[in-house]
Protein backbone atom coordinates (compact mmCIF):
# COMPACT_ATOMS: atom_id res chain seq x y z
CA UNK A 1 0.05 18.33 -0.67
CA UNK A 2 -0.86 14.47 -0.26
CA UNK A 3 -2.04 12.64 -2.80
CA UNK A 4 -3.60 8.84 -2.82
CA UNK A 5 -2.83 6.79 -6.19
CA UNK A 6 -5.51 3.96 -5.98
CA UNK A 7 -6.46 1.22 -8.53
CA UNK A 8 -9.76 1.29 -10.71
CA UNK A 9 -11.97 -2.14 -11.56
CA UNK A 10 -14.34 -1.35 -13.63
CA UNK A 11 -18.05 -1.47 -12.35
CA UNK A 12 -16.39 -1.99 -8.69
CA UNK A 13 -16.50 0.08 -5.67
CA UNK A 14 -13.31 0.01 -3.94
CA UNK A 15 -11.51 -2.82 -1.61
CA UNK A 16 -10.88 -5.29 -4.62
CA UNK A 17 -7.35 -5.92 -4.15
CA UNK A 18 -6.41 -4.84 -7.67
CA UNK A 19 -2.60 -4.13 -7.76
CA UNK A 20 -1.77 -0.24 -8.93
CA UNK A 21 0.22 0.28 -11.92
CA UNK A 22 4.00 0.72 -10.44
CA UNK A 23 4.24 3.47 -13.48
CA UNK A 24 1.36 5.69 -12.47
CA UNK A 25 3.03 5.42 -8.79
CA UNK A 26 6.27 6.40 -10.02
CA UNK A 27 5.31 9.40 -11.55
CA UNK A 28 3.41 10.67 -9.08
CA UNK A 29 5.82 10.06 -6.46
CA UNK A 30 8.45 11.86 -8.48
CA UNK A 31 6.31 15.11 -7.54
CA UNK A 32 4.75 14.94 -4.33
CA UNK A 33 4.59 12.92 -0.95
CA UNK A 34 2.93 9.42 -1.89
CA UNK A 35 -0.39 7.52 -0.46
CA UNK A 36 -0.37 4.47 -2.87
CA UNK A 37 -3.35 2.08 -2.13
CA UNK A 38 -4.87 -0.56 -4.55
CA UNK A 39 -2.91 -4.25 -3.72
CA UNK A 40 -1.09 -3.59 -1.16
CA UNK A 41 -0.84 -6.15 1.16
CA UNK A 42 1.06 -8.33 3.41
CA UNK A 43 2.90 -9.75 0.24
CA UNK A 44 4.35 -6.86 -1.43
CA UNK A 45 4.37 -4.01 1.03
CA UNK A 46 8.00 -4.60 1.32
CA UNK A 47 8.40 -4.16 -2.34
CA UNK A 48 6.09 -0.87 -2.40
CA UNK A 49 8.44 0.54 0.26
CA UNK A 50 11.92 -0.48 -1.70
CA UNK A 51 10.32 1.21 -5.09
CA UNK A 52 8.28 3.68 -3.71
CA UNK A 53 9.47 5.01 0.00
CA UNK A 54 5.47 6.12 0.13
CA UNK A 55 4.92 8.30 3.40
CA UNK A 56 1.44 5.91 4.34
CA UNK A 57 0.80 2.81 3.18
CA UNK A 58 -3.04 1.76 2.49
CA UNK A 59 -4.18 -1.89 2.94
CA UNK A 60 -7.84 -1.46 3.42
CA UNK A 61 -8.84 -5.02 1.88
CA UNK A 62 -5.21 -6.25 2.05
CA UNK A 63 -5.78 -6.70 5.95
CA UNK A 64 -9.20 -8.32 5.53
CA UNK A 65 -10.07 -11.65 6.44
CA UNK A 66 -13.53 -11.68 4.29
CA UNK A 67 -14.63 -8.50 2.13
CA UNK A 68 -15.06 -5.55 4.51
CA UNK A 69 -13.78 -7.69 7.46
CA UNK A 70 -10.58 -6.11 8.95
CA UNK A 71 -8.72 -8.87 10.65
CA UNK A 72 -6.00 -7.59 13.55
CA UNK A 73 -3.85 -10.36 13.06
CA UNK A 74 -2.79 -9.28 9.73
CA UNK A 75 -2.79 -5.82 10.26
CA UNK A 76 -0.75 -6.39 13.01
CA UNK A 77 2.10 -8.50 10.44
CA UNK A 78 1.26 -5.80 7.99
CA UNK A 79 2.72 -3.14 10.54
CA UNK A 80 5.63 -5.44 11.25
CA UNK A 81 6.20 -5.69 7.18
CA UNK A 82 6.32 -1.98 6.90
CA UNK A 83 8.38 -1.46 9.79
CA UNK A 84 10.77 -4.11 8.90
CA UNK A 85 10.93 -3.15 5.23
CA UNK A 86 11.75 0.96 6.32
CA UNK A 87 14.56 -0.41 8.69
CA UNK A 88 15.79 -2.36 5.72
CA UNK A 89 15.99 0.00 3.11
CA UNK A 90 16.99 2.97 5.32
CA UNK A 91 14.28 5.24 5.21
CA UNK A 92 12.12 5.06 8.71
CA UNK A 93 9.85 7.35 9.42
């Protein structure tokens, strides 16, 4: 099984860039593959990857220009991060 560890703001609906708690990640990594979402973006995907070694990554508004705007550009550098970051650390997929 998957499972997706997202952030919660209360009396919001999704995409608000609210960072996950790194200790609710942890544990849940420590029993099955990981999804994290919630604050990942172009600024500390690398960091995710390092802690995490998550099997998909989830921007959704960390790749947005405006709210519910996806802009290519930075999903295109937010590939690049993730790629970079698994050759770093040894653990490409």
């Amino acid at each position: 099984p998957r499972v997706m560890v997202d952030s919660r703001v209360s009396g919001a609906r999704g995409g608000t860039g609210s960072r996950i708690d790194g200790d609710l990640v942890g544990a849940v990594k420590s029993r099955t593959s990981l999804w994290p979402g919630g604050g990942v973006n172009i600024a500390n995907i690398r960091d995710v990857i390092k802690r995490f070694d998550p099997e998909l990554e989830d921007a959704a508004s960390g790749v947005e220009s405006a709210p519910g705007i996806k802009d290519h550009k930075l999903s295109h550098r937010f590939s690049g991060e993730i790629a970079e970051a698994r050759q770093k650390f040894n653990n490409g997929r």
